[in-house]
N, C-alpha and C. Protein backbone atom coordinates (compact mmCIF):
# COMPACT_ATOMS: atom_id res chain seq x y z
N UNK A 1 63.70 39.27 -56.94
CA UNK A 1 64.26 37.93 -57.07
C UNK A 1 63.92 37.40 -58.45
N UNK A 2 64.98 37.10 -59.31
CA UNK A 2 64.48 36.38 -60.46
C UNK A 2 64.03 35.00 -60.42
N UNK A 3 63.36 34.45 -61.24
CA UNK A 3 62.98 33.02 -61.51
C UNK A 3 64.32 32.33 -62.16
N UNK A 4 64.22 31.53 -60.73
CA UNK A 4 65.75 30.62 -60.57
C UNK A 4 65.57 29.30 -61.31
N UNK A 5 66.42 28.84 -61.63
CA UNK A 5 66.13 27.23 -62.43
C UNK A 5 66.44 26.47 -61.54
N UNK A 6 65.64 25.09 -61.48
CA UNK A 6 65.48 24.43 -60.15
C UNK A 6 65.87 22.86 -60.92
N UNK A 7 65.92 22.11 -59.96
CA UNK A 7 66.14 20.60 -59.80
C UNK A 7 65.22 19.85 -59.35
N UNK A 8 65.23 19.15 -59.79
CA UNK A 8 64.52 17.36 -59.10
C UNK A 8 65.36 16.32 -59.53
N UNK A 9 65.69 15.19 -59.10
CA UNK A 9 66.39 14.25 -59.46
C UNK A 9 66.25 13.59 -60.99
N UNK A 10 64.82 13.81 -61.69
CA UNK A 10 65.01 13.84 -63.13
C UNK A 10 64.81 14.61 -63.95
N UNK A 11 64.36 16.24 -63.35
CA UNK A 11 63.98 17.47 -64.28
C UNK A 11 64.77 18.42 -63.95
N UNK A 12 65.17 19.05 -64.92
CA UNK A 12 65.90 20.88 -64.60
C UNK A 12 64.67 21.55 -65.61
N UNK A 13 64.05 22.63 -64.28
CA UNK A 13 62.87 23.60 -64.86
C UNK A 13 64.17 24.82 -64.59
N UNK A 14 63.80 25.38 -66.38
CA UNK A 14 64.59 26.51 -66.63
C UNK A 14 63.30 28.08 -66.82
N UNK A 15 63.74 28.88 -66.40
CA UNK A 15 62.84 29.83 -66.71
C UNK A 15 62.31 29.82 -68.34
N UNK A 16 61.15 29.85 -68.63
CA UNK A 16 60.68 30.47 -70.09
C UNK A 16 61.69 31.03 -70.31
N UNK A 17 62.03 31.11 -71.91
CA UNK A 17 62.54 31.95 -72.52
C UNK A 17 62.51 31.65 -74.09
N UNK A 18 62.62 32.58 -74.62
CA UNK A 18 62.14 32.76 -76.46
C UNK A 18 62.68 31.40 -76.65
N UNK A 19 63.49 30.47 -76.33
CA UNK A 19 64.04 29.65 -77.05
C UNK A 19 63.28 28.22 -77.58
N UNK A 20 62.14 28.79 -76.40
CA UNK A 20 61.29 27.63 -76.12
C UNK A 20 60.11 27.39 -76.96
N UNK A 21 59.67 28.68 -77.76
CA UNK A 21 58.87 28.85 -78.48
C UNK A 21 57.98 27.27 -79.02
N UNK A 22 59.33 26.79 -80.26
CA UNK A 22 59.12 25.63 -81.24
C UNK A 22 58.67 24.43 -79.98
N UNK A 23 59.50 24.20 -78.77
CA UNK A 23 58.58 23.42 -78.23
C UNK A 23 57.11 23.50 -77.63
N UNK A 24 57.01 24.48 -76.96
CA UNK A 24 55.41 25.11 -76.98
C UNK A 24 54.30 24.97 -77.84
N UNK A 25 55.15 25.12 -79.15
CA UNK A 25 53.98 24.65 -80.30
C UNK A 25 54.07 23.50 -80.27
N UNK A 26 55.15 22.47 -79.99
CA UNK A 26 55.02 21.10 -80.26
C UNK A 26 53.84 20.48 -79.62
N UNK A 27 54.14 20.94 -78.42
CA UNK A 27 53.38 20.65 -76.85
C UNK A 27 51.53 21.18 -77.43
N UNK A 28 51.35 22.19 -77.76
CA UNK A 28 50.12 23.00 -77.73
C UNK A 28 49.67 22.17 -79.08
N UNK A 29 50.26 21.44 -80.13
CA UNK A 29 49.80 20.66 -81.46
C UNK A 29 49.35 19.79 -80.90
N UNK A 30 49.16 18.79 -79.77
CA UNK A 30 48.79 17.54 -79.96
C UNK A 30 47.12 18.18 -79.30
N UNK A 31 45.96 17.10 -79.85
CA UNK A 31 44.78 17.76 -79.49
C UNK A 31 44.39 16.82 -78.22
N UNK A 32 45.55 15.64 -77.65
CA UNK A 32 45.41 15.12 -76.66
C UNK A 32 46.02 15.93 -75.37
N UNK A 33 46.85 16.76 -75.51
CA UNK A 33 47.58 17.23 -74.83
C UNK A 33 45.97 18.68 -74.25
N UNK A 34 45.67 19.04 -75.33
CA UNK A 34 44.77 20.06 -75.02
C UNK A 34 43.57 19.79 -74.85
N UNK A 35 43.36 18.57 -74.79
CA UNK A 35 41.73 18.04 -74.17
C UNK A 35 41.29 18.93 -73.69
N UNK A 36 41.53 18.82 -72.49
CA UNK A 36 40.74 19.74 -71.27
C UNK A 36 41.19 21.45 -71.48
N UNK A 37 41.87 21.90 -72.33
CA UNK A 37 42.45 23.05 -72.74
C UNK A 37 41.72 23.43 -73.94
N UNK A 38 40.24 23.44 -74.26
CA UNK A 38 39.81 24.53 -75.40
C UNK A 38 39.22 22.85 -76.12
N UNK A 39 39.70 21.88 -75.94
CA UNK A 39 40.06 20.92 -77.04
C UNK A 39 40.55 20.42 -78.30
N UNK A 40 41.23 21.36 -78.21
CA UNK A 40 41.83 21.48 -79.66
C UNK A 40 43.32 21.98 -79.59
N UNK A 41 44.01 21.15 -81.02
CA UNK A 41 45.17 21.66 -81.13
C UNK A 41 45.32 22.78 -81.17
N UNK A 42 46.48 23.94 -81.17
CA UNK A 42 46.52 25.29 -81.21
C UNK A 42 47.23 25.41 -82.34
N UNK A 43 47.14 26.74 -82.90
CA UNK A 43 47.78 26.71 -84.25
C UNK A 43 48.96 27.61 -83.72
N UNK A 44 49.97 27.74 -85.00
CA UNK A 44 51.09 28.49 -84.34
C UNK A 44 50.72 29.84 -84.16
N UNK A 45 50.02 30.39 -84.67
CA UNK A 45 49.86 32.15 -84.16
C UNK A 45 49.05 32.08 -82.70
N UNK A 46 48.54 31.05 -82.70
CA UNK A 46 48.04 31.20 -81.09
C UNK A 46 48.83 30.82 -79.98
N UNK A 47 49.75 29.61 -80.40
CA UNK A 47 50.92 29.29 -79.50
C UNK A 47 51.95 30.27 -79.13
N UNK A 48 52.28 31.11 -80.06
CA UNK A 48 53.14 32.75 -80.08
C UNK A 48 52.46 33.66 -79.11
N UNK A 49 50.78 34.17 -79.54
CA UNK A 49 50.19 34.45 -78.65
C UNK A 49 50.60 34.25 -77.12
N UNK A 50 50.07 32.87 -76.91
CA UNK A 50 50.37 32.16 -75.50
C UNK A 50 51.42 32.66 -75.06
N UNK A 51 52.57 32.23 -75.61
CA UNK A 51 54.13 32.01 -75.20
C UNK A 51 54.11 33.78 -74.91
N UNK A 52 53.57 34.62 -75.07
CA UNK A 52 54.21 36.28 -75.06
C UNK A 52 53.44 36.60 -73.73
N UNK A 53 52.06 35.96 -73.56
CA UNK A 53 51.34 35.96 -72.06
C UNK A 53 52.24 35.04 -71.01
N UNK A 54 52.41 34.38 -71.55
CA UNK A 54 53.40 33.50 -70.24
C UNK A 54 54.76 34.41 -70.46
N UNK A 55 55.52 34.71 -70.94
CA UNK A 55 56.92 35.46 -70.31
C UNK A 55 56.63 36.61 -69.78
N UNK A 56 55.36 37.58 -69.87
CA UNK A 56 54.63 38.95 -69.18
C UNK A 56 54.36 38.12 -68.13
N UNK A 57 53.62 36.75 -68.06
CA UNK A 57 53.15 36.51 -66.38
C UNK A 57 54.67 36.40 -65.30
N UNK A 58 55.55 35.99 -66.20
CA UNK A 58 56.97 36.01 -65.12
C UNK A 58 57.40 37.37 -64.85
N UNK A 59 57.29 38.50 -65.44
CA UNK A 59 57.53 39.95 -65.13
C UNK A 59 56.89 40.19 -63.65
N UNK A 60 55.55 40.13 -63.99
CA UNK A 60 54.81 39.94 -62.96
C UNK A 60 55.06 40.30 -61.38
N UNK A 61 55.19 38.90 -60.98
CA UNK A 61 55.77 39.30 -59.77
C UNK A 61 57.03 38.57 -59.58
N UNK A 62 58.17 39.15 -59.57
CA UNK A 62 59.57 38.11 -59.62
C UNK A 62 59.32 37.03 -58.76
N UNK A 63 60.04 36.21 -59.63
CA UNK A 63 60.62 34.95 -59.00
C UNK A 63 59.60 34.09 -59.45
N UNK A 64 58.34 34.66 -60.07
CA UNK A 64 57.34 33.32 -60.26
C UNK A 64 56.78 33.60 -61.52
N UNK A 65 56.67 32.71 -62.05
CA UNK A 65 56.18 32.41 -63.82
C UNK A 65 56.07 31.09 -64.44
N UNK A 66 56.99 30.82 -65.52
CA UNK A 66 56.75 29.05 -66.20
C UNK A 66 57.61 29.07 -66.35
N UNK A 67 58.27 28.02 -65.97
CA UNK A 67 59.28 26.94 -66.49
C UNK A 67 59.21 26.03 -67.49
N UNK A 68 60.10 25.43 -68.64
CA UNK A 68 60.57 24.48 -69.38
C UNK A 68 61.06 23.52 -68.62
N UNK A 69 60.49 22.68 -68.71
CA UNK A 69 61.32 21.37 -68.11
C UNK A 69 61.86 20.32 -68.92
N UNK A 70 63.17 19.90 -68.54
CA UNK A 70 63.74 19.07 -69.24
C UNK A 70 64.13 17.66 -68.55
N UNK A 71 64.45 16.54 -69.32
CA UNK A 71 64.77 15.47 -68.61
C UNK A 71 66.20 15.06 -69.51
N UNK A 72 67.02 13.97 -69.04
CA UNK A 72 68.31 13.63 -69.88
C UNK A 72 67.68 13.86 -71.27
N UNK A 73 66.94 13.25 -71.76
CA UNK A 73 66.48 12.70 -72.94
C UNK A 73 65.84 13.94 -73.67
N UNK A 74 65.76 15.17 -73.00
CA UNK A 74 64.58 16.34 -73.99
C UNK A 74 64.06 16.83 -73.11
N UNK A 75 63.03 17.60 -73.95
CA UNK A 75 62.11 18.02 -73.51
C UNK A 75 60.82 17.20 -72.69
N UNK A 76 60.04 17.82 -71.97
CA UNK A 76 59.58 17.26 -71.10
C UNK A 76 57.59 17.93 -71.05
N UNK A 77 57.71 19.42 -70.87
CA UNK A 77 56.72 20.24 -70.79
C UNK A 77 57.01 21.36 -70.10
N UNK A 78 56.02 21.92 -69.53
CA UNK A 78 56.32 23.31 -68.83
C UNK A 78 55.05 23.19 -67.45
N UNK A 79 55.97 23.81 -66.28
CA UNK A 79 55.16 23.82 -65.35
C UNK A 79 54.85 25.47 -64.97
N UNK A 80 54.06 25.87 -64.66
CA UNK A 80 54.11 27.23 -64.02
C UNK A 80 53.34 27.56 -62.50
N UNK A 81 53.79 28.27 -62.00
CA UNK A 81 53.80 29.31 -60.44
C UNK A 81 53.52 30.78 -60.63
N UNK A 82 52.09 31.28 -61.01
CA UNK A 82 52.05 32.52 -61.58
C UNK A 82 51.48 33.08 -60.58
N UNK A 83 50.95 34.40 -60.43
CA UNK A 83 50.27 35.16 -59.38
C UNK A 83 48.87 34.67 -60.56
N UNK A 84 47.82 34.69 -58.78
CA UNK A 84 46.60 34.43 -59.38
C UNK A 84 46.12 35.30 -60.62
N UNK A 85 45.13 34.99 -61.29
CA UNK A 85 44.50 35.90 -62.25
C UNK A 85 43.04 35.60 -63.03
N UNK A 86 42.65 36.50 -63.51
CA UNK A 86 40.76 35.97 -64.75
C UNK A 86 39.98 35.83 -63.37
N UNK A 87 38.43 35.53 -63.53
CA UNK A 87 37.18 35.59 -62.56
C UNK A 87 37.10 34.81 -61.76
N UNK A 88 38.15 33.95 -61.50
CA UNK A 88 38.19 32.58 -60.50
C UNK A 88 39.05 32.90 -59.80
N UNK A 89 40.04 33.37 -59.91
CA UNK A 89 41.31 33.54 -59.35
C UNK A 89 41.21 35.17 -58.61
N UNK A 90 41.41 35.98 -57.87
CA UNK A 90 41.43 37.07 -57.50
C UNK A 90 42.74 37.00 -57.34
N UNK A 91 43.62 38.09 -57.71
CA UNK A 91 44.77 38.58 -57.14
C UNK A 91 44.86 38.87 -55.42
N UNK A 92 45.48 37.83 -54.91
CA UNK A 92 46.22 37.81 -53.82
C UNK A 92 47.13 37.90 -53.01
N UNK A 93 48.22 39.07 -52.65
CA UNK A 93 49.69 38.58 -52.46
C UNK A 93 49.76 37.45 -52.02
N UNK A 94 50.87 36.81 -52.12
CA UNK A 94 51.36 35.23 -50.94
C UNK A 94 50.52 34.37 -51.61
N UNK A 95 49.80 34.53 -53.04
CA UNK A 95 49.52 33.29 -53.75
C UNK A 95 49.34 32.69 -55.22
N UNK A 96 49.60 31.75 -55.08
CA UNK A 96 50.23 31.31 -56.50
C UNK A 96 49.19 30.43 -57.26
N UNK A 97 48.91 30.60 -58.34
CA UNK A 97 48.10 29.19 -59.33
C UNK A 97 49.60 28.17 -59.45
N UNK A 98 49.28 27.03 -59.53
CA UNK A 98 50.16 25.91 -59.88
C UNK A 98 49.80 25.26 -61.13
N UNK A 99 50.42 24.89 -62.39
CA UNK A 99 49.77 24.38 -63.28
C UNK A 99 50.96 23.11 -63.77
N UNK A 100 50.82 22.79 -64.75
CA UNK A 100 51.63 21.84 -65.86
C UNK A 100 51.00 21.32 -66.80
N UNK A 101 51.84 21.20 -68.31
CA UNK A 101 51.11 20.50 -69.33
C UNK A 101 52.34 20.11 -69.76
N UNK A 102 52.43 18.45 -70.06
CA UNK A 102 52.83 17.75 -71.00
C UNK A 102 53.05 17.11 -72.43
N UNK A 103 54.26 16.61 -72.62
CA UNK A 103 54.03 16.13 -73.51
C UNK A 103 53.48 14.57 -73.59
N UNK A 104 52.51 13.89 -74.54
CA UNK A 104 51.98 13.02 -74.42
C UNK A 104 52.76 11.80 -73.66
N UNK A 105 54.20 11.89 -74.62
CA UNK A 105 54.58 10.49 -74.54
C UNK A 105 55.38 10.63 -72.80
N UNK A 106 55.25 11.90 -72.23
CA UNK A 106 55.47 12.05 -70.87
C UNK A 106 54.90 11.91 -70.04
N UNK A 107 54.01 11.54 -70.21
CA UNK A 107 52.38 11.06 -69.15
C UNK A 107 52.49 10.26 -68.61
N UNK A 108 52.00 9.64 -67.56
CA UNK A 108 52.31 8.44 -66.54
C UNK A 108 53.53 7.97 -66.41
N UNK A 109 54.44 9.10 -65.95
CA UNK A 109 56.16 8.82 -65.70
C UNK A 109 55.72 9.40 -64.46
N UNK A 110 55.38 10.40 -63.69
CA UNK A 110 55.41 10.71 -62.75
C UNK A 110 56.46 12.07 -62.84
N UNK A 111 56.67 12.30 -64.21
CA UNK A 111 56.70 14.33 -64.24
C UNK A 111 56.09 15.05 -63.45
N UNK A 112 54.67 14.91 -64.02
CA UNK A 112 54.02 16.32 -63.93
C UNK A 112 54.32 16.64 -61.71
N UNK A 113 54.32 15.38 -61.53
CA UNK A 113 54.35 15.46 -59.73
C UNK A 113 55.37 15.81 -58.95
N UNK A 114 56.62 15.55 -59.86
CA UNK A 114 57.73 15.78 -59.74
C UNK A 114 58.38 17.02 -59.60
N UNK A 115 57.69 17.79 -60.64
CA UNK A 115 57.50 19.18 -60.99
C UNK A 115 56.74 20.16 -60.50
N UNK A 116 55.57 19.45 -59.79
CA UNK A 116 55.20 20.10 -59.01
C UNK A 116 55.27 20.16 -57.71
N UNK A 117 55.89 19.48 -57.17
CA UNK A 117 56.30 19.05 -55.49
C UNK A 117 57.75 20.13 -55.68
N UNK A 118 58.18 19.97 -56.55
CA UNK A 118 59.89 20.99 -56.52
C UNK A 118 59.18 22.44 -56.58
N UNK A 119 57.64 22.88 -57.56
CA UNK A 119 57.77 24.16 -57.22
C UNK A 119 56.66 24.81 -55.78
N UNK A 120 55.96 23.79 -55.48
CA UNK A 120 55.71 23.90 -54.01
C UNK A 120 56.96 24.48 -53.28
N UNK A 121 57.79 23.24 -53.07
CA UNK A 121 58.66 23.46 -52.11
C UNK A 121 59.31 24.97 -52.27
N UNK A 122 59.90 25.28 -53.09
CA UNK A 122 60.25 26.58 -53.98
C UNK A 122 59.37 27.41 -53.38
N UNK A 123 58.03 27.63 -53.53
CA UNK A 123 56.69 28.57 -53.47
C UNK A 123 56.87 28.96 -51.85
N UNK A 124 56.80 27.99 -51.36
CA UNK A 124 56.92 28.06 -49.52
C UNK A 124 58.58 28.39 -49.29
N UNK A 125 59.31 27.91 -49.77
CA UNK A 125 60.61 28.28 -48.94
C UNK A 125 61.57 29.51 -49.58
N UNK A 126 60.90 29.71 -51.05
CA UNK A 126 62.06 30.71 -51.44
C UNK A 126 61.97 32.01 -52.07
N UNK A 127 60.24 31.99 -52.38
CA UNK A 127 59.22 32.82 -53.07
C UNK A 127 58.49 33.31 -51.61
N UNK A 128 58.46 32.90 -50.58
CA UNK A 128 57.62 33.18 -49.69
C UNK A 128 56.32 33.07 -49.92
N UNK A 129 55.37 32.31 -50.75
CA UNK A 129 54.15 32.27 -50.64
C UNK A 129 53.16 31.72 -49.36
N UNK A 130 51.98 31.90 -49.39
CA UNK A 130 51.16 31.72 -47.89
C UNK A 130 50.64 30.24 -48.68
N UNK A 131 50.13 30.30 -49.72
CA UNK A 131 48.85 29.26 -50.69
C UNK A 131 49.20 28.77 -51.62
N UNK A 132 48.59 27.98 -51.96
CA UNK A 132 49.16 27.30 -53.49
C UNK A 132 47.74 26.93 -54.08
N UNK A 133 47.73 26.79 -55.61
CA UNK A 133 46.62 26.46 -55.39
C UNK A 133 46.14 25.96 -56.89
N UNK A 134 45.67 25.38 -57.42
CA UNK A 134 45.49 24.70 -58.90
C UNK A 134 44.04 24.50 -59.13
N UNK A 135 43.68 24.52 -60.33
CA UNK A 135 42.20 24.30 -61.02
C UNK A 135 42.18 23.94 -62.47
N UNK A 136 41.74 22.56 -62.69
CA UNK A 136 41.53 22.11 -63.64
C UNK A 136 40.01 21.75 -63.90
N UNK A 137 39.48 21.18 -65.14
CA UNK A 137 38.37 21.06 -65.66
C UNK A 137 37.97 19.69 -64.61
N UNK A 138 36.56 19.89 -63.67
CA UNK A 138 36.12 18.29 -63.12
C UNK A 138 36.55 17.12 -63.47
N UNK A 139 36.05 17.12 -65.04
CA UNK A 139 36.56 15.75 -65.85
C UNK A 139 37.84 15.40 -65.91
N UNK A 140 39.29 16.07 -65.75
CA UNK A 140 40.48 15.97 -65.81
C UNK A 140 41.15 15.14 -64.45
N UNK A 141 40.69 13.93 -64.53
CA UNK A 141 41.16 13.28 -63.39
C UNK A 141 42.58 12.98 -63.35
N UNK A 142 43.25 13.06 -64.43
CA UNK A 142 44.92 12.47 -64.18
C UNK A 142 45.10 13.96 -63.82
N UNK A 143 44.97 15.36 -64.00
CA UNK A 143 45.40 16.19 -63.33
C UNK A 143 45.01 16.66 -61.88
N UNK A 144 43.59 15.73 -61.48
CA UNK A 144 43.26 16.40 -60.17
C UNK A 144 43.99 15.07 -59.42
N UNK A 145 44.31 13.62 -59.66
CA UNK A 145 45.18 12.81 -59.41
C UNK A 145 46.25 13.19 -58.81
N UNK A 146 47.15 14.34 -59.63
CA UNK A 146 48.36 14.79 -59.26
C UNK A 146 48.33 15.10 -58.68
N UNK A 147 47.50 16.39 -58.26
CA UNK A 147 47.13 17.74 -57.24
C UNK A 147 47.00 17.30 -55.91
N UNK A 148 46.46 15.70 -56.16
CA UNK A 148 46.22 15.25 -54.59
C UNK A 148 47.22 14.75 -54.58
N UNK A 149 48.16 13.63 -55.39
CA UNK A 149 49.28 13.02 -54.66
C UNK A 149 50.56 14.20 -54.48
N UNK A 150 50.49 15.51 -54.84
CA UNK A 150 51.47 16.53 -54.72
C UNK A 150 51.45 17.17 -53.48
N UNK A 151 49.96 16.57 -52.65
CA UNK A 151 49.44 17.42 -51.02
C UNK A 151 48.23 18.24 -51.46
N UNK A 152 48.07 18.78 -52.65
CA UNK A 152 46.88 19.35 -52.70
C UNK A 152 45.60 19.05 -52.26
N UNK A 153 44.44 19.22 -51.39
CA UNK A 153 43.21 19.20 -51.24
C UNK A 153 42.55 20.03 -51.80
N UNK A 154 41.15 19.39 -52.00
CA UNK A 154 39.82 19.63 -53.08
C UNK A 154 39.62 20.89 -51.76
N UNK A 155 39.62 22.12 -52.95
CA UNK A 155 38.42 23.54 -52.06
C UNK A 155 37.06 23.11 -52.65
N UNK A 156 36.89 23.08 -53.80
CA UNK A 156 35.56 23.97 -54.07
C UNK A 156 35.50 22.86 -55.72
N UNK A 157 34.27 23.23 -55.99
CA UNK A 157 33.89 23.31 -57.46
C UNK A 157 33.17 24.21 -57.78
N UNK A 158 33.66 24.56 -58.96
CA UNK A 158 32.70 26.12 -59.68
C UNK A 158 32.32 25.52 -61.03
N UNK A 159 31.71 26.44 -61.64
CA UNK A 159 31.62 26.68 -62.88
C UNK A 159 31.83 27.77 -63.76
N UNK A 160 32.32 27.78 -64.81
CA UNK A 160 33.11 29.31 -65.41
C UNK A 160 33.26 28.82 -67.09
N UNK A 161 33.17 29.75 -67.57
CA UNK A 161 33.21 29.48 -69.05
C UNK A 161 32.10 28.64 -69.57
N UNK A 162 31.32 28.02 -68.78
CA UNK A 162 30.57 26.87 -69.88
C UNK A 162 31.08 25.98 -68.86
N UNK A 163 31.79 25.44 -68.05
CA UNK A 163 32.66 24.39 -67.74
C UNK A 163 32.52 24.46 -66.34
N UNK A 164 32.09 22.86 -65.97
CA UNK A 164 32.52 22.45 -64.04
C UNK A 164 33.78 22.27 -64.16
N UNK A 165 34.45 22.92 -63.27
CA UNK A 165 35.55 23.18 -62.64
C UNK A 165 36.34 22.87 -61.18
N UNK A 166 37.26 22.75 -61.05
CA UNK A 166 37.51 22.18 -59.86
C UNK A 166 38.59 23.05 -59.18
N UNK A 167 38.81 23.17 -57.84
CA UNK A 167 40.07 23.96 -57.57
C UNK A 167 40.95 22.99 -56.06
N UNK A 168 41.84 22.86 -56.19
CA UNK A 168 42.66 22.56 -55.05
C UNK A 168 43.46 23.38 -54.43
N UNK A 169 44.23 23.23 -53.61
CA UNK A 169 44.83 23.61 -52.56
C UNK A 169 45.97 23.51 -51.27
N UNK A 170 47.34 24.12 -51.03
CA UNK A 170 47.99 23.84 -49.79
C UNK A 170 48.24 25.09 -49.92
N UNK A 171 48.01 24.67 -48.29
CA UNK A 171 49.04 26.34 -47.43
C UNK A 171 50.14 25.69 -47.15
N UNK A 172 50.99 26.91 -47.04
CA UNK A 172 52.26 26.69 -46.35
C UNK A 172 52.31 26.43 -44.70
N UNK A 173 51.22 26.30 -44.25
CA UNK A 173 51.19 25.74 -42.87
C UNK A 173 51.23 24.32 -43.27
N UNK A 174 50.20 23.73 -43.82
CA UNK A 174 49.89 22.17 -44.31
C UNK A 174 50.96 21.94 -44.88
N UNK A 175 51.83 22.14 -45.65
CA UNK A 175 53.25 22.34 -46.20
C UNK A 175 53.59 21.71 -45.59
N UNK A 176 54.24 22.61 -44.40
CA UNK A 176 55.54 22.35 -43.67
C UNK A 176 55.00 21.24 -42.55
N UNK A 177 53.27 20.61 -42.17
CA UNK A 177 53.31 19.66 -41.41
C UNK A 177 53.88 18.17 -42.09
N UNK A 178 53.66 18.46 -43.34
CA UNK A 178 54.02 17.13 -44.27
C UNK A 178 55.06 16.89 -45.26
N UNK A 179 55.39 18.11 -44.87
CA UNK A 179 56.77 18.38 -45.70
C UNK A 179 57.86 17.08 -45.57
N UNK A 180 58.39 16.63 -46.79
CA UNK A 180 59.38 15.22 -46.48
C UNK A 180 60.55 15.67 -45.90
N UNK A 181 61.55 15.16 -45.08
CA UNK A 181 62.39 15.77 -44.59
C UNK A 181 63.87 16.00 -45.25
N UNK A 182 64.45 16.86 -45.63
CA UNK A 182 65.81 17.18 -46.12
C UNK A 182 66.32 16.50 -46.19
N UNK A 183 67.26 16.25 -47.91
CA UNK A 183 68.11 15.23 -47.74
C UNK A 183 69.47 15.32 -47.34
């Protein structure tokens, strides 16, 4: 199954693709955007870097990787649905990391939730996944914010890299008890 381009009433997430590059770097330049990401802006040979690991993570296992998201107006950011991976994550069939990063002036619109409730739904109904599951840095409260208003619940806190860490969570059982109903 390839990675399909999806809808929400104000985003179309298109699969990665080379085209996206120049925004990636836009996105990966601001050093607000990468707070909790290294802290620092990225330069362009590392953003290239990046961008060549994210279109290998969509090879992966079809149907799941990163998306570009767009709104009327542009660009927006990129969300991704990858198979787990690195010392936190164990490879699991039937489960997915959930992520997103924005662009600044896209922050408190209610994107990043938007984007991620469409690839939930996606993950459980069309990817067949069992889990879902996201981890950001403790301190990153507008992203663990999301995670909970998207259905996610707090598993665990770790530590990894130097860094407290946090991880959330839905199954596709919890899914489908709270799932909103079809329009």
């Amino acid at each position: 199954m390839a990675q399909p381009t999806l809808h929400t009433p104000r985003l179309t997430l298109v699969p990665l693709a080379e085209e996206h590059l120049d925004l990636e770097i836009e996105l990966d330049a601001d050093p607000e955007v990468m707070r909790y990401l290294g802290g620092r802006a990225h330069s362009r040979a590392e953003v290239e870097q990046s961008h060549r690991r994210r279109l290998a993570a969509a090879r992966k296992v079809p149907g799941l990787g990163f998306w570009a998201g767009f709104a009327e107006d542009g660009f927006v950011g990129w969300w991704i649905l990858q198979p787990p991976h690195g010392p936190d994550q164990p490879e699991v069939d039937g489960e997915a990391d959930l992520g997103y990063r924005l662009l600044r002036s896209r922050w408190r619109r209610g994107y990043a939730g938007e984007g991620a409730r469409e690839l939930i739904r996606y993950g459980f109904t069309e990817a067949g996944l069992d889990r879902i599951f996201a981890q950001t840095l403790a301190g990153n409260t507008a992203s663990r914010a999301t995670m909970t208003a998207v259905g996610l619940s707090f598993v665990r806190a770790f530590h990894s890299g130097g860094q407290d860490e946090v991880e959330y969570e839905i199954t596709r059982t919890s899914w489908q008890r709270g799932a909103p109903a079809s329009p």
